[in-house]
N, C-alpha and C. Protein backbone atom coordinates (compact mmCIF):
# COMPACT_ATOMS: atom_id res chain seq x y z
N UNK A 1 -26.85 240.82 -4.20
CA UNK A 1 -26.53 242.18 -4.61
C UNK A 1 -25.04 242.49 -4.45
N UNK A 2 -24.53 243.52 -5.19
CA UNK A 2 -22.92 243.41 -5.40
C UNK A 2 -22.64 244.17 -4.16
N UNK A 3 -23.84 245.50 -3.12
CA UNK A 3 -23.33 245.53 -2.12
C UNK A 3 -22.69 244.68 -0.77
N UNK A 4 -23.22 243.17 -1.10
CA UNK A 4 -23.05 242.42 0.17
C UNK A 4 -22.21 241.85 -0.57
N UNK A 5 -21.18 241.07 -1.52
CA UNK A 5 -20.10 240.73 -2.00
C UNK A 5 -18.66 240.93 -1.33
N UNK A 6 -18.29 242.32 -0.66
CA UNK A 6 -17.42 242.38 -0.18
C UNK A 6 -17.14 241.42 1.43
N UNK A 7 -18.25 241.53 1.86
CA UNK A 7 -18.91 240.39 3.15
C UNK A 7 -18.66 238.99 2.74
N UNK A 8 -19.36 238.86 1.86
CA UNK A 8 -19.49 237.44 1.12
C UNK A 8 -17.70 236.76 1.03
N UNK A 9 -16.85 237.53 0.43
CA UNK A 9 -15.71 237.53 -0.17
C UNK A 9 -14.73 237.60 1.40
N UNK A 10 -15.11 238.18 1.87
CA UNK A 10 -14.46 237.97 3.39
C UNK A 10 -14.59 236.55 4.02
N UNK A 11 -15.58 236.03 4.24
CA UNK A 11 -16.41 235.05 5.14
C UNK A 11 -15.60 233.64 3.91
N UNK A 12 -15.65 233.76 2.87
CA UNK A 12 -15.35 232.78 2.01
C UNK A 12 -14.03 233.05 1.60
N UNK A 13 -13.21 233.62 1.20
CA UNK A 13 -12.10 234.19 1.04
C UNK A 13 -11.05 234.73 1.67
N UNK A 14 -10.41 235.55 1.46
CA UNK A 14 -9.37 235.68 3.03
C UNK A 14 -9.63 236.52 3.62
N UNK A 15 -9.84 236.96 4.64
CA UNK A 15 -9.23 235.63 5.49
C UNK A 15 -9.74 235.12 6.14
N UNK A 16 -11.28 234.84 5.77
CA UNK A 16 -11.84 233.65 6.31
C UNK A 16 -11.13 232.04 5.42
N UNK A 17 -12.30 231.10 5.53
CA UNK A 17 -12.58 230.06 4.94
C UNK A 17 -11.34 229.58 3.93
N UNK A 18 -10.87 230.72 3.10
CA UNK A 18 -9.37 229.88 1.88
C UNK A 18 -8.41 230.02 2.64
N UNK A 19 -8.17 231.25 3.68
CA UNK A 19 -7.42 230.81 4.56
C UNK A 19 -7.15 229.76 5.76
N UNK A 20 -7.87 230.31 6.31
CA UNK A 20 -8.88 228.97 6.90
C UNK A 20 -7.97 227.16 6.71
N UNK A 21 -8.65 226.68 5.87
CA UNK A 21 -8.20 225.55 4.83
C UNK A 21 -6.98 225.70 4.69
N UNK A 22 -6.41 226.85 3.90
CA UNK A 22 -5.06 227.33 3.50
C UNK A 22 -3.86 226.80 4.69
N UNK A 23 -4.11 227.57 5.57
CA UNK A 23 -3.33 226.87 7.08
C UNK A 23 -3.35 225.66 7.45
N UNK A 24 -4.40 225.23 7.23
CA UNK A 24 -4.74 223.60 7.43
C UNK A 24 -3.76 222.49 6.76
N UNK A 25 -3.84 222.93 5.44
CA UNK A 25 -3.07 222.28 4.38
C UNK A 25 -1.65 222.43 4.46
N UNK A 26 -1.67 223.44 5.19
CA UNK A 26 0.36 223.60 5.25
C UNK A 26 0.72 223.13 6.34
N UNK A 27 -0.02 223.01 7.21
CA UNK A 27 -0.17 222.33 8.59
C UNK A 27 -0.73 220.96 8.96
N UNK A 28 -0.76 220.14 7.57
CA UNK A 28 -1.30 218.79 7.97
C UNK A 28 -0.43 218.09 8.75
N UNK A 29 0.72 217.99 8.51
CA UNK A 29 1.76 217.25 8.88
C UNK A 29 1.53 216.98 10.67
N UNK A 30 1.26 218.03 11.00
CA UNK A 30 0.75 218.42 12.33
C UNK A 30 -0.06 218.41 13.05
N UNK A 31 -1.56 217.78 12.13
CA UNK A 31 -2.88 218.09 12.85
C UNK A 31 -3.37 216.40 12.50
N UNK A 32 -4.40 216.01 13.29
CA UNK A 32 -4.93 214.31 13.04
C UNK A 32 -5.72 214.40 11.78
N UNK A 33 -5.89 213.61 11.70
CA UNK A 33 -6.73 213.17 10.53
C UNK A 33 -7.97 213.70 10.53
N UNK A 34 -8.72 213.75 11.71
CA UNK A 34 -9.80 214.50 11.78
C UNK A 34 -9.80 216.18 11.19
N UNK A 35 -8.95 216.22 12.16
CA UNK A 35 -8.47 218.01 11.86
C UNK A 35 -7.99 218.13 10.39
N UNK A 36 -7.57 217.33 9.56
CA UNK A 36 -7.56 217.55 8.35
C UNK A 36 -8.77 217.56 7.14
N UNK A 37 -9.19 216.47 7.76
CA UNK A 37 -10.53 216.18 6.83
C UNK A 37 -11.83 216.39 7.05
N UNK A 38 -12.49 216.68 8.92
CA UNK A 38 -13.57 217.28 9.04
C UNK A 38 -13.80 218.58 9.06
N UNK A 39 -14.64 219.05 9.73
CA UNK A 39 -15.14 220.49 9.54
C UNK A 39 -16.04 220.91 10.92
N UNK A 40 -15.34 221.46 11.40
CA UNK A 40 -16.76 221.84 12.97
C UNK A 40 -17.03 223.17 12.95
N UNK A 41 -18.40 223.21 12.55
CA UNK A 41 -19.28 224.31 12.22
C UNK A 41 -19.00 225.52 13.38
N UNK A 42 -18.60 225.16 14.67
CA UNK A 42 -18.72 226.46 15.37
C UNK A 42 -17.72 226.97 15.37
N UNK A 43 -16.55 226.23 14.92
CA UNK A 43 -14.90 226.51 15.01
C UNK A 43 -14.81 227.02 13.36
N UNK A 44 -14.98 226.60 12.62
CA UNK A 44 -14.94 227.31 11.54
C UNK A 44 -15.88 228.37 10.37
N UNK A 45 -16.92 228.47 10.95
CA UNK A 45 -18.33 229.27 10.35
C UNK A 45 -17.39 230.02 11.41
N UNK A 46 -17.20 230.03 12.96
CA UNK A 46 -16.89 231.44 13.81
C UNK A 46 -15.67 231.84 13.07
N UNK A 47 -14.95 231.58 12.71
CA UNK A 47 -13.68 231.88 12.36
C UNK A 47 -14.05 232.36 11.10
N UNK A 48 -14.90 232.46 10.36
CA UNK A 48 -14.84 233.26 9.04
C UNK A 48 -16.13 234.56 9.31
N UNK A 49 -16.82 234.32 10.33
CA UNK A 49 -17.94 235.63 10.63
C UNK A 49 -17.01 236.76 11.51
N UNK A 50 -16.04 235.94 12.10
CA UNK A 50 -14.67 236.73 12.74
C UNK A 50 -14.04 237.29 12.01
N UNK A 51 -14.13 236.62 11.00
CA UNK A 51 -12.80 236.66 9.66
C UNK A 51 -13.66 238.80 8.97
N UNK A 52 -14.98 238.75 9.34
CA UNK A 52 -15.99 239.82 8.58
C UNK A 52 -16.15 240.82 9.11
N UNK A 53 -15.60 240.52 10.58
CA UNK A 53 -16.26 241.25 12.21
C UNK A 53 -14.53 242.41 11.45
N UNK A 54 -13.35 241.35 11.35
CA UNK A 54 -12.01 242.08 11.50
C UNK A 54 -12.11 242.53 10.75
N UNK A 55 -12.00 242.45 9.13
CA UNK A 55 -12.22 243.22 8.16
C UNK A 55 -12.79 244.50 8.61
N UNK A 56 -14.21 244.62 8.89
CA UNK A 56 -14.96 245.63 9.27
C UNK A 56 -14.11 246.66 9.99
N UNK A 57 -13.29 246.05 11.39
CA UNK A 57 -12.43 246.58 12.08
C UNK A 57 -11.35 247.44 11.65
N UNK A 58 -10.74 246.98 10.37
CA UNK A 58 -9.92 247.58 9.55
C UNK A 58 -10.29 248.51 8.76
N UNK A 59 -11.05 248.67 8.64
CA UNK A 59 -11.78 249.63 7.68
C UNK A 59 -12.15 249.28 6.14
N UNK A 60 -12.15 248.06 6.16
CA UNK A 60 -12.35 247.50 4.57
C UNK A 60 -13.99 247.56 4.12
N UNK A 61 -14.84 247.76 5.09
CA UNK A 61 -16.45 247.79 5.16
C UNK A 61 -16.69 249.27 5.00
N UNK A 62 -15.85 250.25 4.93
CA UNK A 62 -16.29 251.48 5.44
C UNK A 62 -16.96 252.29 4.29
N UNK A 63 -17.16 251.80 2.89
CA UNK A 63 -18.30 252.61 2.08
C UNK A 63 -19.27 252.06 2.12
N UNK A 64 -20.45 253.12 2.26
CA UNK A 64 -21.70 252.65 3.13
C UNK A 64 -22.69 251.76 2.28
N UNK A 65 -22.12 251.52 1.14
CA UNK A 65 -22.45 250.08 0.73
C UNK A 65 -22.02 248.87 0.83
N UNK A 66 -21.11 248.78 0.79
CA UNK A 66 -20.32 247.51 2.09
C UNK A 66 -21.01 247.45 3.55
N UNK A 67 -20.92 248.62 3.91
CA UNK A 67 -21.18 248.59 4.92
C UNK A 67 -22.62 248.25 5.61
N UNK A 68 -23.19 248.66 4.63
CA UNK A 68 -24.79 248.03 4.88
C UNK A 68 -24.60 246.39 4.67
N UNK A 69 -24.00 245.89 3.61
CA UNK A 69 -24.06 244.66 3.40
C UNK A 69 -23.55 243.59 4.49
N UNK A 70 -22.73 244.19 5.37
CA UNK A 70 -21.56 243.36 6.19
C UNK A 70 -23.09 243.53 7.01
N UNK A 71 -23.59 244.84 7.47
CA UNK A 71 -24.54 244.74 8.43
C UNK A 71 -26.10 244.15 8.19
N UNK A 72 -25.97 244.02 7.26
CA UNK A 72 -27.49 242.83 6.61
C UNK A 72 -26.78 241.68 7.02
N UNK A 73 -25.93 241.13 6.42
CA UNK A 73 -25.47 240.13 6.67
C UNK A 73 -25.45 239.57 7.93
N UNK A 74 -24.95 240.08 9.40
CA UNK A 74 -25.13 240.10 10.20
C UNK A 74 -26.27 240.12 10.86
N UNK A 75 -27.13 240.83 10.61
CA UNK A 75 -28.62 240.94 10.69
C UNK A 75 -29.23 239.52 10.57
N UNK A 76 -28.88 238.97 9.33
CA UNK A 76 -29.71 237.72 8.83
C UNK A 76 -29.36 236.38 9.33
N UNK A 77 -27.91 236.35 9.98
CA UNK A 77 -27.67 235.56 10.21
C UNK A 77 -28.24 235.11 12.41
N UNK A 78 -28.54 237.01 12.49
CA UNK A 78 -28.85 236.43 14.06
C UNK A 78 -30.21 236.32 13.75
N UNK A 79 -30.99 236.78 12.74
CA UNK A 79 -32.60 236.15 12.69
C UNK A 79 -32.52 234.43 12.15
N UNK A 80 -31.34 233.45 11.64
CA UNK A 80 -31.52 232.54 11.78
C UNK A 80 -31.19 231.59 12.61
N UNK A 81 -30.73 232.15 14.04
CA UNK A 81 -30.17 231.67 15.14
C UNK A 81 -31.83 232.04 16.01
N UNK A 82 -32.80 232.60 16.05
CA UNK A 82 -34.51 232.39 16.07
C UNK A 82 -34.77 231.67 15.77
N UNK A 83 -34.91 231.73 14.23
CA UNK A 83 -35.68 230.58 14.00
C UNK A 83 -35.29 228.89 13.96
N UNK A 84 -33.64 229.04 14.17
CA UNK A 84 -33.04 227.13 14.07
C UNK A 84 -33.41 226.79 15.57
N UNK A 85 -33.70 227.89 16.56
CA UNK A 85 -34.01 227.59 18.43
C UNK A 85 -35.27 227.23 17.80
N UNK A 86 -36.51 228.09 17.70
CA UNK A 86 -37.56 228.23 17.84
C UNK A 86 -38.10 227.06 17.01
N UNK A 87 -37.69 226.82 15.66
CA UNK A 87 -38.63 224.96 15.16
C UNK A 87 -38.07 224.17 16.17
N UNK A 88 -36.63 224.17 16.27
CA UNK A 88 -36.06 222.70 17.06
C UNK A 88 -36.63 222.31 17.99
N UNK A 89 -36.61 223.41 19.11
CA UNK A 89 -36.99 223.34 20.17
C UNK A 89 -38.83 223.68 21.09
N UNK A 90 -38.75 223.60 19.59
CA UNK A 90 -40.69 224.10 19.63
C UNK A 90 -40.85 225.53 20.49
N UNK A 91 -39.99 226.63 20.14
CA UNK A 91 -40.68 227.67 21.08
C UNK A 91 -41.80 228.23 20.90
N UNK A 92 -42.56 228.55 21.85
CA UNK A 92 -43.73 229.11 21.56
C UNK A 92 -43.16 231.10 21.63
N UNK A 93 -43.89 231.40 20.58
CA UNK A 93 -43.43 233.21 20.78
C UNK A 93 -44.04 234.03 21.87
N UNK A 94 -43.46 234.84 22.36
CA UNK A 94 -43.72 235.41 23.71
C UNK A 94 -45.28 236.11 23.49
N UNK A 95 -46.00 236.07 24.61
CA UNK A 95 -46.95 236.28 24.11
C UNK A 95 -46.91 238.10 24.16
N UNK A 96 -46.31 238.45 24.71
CA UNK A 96 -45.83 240.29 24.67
C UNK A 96 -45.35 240.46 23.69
N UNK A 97 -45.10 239.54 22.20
CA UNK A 97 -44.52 240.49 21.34
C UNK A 97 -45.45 240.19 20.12
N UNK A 98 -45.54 241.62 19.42
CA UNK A 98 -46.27 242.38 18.63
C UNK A 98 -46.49 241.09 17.57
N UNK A 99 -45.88 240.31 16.87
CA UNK A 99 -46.13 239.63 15.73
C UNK A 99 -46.00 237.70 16.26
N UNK A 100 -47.48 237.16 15.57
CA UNK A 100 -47.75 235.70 16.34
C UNK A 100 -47.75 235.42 17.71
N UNK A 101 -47.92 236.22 18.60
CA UNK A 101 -47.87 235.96 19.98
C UNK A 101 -48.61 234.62 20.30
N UNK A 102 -47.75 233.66 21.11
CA UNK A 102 -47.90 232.56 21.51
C UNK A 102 -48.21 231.60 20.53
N UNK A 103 -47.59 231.75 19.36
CA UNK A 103 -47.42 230.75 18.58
C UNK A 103 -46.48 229.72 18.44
N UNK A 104 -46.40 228.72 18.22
CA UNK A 104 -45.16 228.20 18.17
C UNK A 104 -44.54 227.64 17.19
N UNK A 105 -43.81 227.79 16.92
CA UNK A 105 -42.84 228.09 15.73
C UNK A 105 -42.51 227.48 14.78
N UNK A 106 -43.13 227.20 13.52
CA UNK A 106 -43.01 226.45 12.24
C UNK A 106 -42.55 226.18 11.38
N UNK A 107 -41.55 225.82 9.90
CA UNK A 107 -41.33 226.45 9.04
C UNK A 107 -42.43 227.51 8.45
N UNK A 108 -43.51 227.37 8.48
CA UNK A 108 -44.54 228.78 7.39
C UNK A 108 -43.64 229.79 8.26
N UNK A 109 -43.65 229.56 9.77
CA UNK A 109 -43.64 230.64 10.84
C UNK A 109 -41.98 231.44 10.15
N UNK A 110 -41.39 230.64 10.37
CA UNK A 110 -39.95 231.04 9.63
C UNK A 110 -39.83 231.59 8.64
N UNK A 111 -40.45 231.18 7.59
CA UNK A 111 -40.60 231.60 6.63
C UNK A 111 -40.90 232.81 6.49
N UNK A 112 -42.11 233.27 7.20
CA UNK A 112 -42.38 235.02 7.38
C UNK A 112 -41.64 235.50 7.74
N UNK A 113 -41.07 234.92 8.91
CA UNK A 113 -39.75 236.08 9.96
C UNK A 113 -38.89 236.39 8.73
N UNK A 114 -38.34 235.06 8.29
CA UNK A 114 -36.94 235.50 7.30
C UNK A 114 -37.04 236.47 6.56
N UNK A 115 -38.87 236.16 5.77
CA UNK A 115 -38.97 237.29 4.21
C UNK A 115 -39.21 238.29 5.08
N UNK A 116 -39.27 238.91 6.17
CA UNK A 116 -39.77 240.22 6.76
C UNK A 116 -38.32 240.56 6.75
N UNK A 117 -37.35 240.03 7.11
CA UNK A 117 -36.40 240.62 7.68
C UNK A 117 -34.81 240.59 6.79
N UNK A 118 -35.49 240.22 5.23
CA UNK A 118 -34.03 240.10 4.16
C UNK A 118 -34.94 240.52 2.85
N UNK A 119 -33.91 240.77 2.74
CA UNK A 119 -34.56 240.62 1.04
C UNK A 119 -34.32 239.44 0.09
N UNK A 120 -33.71 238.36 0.27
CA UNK A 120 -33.77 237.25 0.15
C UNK A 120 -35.61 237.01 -0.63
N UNK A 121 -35.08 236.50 -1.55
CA UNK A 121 -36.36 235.74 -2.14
C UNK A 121 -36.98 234.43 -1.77
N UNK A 122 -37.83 234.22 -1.75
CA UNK A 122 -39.05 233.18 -0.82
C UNK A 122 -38.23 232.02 -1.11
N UNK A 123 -37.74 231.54 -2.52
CA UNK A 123 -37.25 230.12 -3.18
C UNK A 123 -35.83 230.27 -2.41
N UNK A 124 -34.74 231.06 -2.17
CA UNK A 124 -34.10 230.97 -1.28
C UNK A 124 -33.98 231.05 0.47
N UNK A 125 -34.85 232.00 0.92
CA UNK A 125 -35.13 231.40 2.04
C UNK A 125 -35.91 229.95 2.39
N UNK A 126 -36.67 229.42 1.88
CA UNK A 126 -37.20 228.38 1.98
C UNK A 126 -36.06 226.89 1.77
N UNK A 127 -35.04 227.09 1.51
CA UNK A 127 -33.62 226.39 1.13
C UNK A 127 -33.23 226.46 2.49
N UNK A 128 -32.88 228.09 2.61
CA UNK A 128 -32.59 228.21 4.58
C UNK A 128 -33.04 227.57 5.31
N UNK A 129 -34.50 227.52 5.63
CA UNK A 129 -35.34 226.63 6.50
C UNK A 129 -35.19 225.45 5.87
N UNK A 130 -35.14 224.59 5.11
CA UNK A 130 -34.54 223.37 5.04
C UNK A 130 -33.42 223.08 5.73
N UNK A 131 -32.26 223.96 5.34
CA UNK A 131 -31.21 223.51 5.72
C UNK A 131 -31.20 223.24 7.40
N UNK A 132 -32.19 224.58 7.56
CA UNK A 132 -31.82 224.51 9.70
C UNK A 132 -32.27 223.44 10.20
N UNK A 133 -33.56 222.82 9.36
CA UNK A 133 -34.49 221.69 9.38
C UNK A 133 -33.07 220.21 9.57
N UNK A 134 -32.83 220.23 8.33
CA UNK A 134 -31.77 219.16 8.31
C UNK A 134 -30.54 219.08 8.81
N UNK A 135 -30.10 220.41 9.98
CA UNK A 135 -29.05 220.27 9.82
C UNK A 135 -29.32 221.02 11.54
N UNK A 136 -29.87 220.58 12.90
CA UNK A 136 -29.76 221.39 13.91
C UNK A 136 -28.44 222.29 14.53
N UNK A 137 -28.86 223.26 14.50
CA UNK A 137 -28.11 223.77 15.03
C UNK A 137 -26.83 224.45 14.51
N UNK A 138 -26.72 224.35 13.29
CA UNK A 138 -25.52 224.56 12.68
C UNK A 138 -25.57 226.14 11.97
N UNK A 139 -26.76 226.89 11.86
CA UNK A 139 -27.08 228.15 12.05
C UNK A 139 -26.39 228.83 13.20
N UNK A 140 -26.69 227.94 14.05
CA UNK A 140 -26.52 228.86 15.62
C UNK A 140 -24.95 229.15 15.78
N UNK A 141 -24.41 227.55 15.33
CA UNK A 141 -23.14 227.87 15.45
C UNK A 141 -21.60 228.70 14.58
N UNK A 142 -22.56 230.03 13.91
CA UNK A 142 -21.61 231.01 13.06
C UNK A 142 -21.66 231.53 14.33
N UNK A 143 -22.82 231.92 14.85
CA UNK A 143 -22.87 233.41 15.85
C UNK A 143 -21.87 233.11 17.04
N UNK A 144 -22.42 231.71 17.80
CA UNK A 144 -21.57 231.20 18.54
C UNK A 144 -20.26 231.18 18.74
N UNK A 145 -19.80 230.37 17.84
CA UNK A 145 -18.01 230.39 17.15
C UNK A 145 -17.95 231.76 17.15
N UNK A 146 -18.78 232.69 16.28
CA UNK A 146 -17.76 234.28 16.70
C UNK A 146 -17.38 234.67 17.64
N UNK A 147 -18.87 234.30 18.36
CA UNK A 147 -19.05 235.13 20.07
C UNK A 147 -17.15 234.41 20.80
N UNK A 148 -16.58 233.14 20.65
CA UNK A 148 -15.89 232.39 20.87
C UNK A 148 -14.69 233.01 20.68
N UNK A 149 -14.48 233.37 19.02
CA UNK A 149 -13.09 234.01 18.68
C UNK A 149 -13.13 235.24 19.47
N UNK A 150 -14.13 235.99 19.11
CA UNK A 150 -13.81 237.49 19.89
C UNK A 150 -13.46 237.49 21.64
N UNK A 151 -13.93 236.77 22.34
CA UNK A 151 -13.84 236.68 23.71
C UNK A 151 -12.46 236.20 23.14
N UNK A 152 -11.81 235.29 22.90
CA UNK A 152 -10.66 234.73 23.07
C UNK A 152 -9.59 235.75 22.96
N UNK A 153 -10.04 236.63 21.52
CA UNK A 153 -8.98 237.73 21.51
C UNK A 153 -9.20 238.58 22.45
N UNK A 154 -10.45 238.87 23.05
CA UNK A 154 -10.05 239.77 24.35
C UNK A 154 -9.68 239.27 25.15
N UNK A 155 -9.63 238.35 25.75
CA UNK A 155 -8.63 237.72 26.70
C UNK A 155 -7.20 237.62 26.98
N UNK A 156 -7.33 237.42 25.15
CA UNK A 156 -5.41 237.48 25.24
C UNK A 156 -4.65 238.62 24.67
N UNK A 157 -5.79 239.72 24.17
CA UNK A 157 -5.26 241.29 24.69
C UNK A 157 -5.01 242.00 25.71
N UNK A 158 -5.62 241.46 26.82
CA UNK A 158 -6.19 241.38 28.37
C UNK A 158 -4.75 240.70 28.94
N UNK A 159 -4.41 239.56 28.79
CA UNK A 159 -3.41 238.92 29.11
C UNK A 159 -2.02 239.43 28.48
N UNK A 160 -1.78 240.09 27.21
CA UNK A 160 -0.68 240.33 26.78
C UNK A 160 -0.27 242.00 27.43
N UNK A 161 -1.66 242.68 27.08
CA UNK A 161 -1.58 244.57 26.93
C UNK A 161 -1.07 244.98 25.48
N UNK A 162 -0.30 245.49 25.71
CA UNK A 162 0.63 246.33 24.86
C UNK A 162 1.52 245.39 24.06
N UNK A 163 1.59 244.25 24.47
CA UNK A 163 2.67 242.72 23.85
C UNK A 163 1.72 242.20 22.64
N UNK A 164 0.44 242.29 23.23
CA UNK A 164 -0.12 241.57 22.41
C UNK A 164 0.25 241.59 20.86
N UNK A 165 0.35 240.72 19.56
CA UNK A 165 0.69 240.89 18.56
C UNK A 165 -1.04 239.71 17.84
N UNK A 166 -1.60 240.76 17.36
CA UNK A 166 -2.99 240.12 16.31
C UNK A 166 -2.45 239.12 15.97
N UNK A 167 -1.44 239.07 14.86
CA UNK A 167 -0.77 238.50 13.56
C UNK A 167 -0.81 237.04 14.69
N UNK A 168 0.30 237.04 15.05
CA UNK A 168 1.35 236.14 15.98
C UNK A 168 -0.45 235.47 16.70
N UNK A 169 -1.41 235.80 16.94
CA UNK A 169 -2.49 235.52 17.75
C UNK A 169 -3.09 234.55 16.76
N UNK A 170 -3.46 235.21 15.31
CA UNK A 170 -4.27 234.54 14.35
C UNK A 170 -3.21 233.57 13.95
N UNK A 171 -2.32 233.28 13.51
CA UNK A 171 -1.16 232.30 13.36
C UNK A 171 -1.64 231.42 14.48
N UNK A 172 -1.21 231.70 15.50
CA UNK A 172 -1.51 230.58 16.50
C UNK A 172 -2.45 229.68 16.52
N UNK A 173 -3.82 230.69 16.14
CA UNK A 173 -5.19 230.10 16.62
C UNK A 173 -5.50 229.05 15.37
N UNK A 174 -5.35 229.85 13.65
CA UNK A 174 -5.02 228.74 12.88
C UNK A 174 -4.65 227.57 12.50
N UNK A 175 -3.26 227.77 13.13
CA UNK A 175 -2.48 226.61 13.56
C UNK A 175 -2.46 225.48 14.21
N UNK A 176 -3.65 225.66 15.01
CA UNK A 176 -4.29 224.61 15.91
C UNK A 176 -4.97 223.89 14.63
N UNK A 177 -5.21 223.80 13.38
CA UNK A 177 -6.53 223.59 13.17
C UNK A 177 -7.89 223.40 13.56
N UNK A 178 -8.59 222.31 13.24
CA UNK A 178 -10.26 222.39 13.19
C UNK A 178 -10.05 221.83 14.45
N UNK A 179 -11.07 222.10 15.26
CA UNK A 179 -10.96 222.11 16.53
C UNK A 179 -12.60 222.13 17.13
N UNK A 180 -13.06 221.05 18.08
CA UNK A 180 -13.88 221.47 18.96
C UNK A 180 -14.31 223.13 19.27
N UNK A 181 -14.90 223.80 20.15
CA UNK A 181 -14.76 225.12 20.68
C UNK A 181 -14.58 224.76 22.15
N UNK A 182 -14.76 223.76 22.96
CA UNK A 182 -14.42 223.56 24.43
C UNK A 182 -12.59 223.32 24.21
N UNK A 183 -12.10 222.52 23.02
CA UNK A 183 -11.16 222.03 23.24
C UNK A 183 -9.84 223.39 22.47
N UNK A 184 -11.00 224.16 21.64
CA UNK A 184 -10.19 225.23 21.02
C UNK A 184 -9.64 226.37 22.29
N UNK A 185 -11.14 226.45 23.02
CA UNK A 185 -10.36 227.58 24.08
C UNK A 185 -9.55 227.35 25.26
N UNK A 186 -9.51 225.52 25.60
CA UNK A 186 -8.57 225.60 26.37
C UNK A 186 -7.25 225.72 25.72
N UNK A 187 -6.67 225.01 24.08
CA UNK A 187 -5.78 225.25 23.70
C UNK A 187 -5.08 226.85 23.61
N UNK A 188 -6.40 227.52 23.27
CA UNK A 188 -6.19 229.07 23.04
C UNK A 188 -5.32 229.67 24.38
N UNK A 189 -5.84 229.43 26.19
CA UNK A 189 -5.40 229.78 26.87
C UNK A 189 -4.03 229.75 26.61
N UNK A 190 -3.27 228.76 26.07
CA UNK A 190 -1.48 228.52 26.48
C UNK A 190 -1.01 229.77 25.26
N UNK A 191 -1.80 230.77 24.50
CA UNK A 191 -1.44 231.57 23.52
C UNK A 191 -0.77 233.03 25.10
């Protein structure tokens, strides 16, 4: 739907993901080979759900059709951080809560949660649950990687005050390229 586009266009666009890359590429000279040519899902999925979180921050989300969309979006992505725990790890559902109690957790099972909770059509969610299927964990790690950037910038708003400069922060953190997240936040500390 063209309300969630502006989300979409963030997370993939700038200044997520083309930027993202964008820095990378002007910065090869500088980064290993790895950091040029791989991709680590929690360092860079966080860095573009960050990239959606700031936008929002700015006020670029603020007609309430954007704004629903940034917040579906968000929505859908922590109901697939459920269900990539719950097949992997075989959870069984609590037995105190209202829907499948003490079941444990399937694709069919997924499948319901997702269509309950998007409007996403069955032939595309069912792509989703493949993917979490084939790919552990790599759902989990948008939410993660965000949870990652945002602590980092509070830290080094925390550490600067009033010095602090965003710009001069996101430059930095870029600049590192693709990066672990153990090895991103110790680099982050020397910001």
């Amino acid at each position: 739907p063209l309300w969630s586009e502006p989300t979409t266009a963030y997370h993939e666009g700038v200044p997520g993901h083309h930027m993202q890359i964008g820095m990378a590429i002007v910065n090869r000279e500088k980064l290993s080979r790895f950091q040029r040519n791989e991709f680590v899902s929690g360092h860079g999925e966080g860095w573009a759900l960050y990239a959606e979180r700031l936008m929002d921050e700015f006020g670029f989300v603020a007609r309430p059709e954007y704004r629903l969309g940034f917040l579906y979006a968000q929505a859908f992505r922590a109901a697939r951080v459920v269900v990539d725990i719950g097949m992997h790890c075989e959870k069984k559902i609590p037995k105190n809560w209202p829907w499948h109690a003490g079941e444990t957790w399937n694709p069919d099972l997924a499948l319901e949660f997702l269509s309950a909770r998007s409007s996403n059509d069955e032939a595309f969610n069912r792509s989703e649950i493949d993917r979490y299927l084939g790919w552990p964990a790599q759902a989990i790690s948008y939410k993660l990687g965000e949870r990652v950037w945002l602590q980092l910038r509070d830290e080094a708003k925390a550490k600067h005050g009033a010095a602090f400069d965003l710009r001069a922060w996101h430059t930095y953190a870029l600049d590192l390229g693709n990066l672990g997240l153990e090895l991103f936040i110790k680099e982050m500390s020397r910001f």
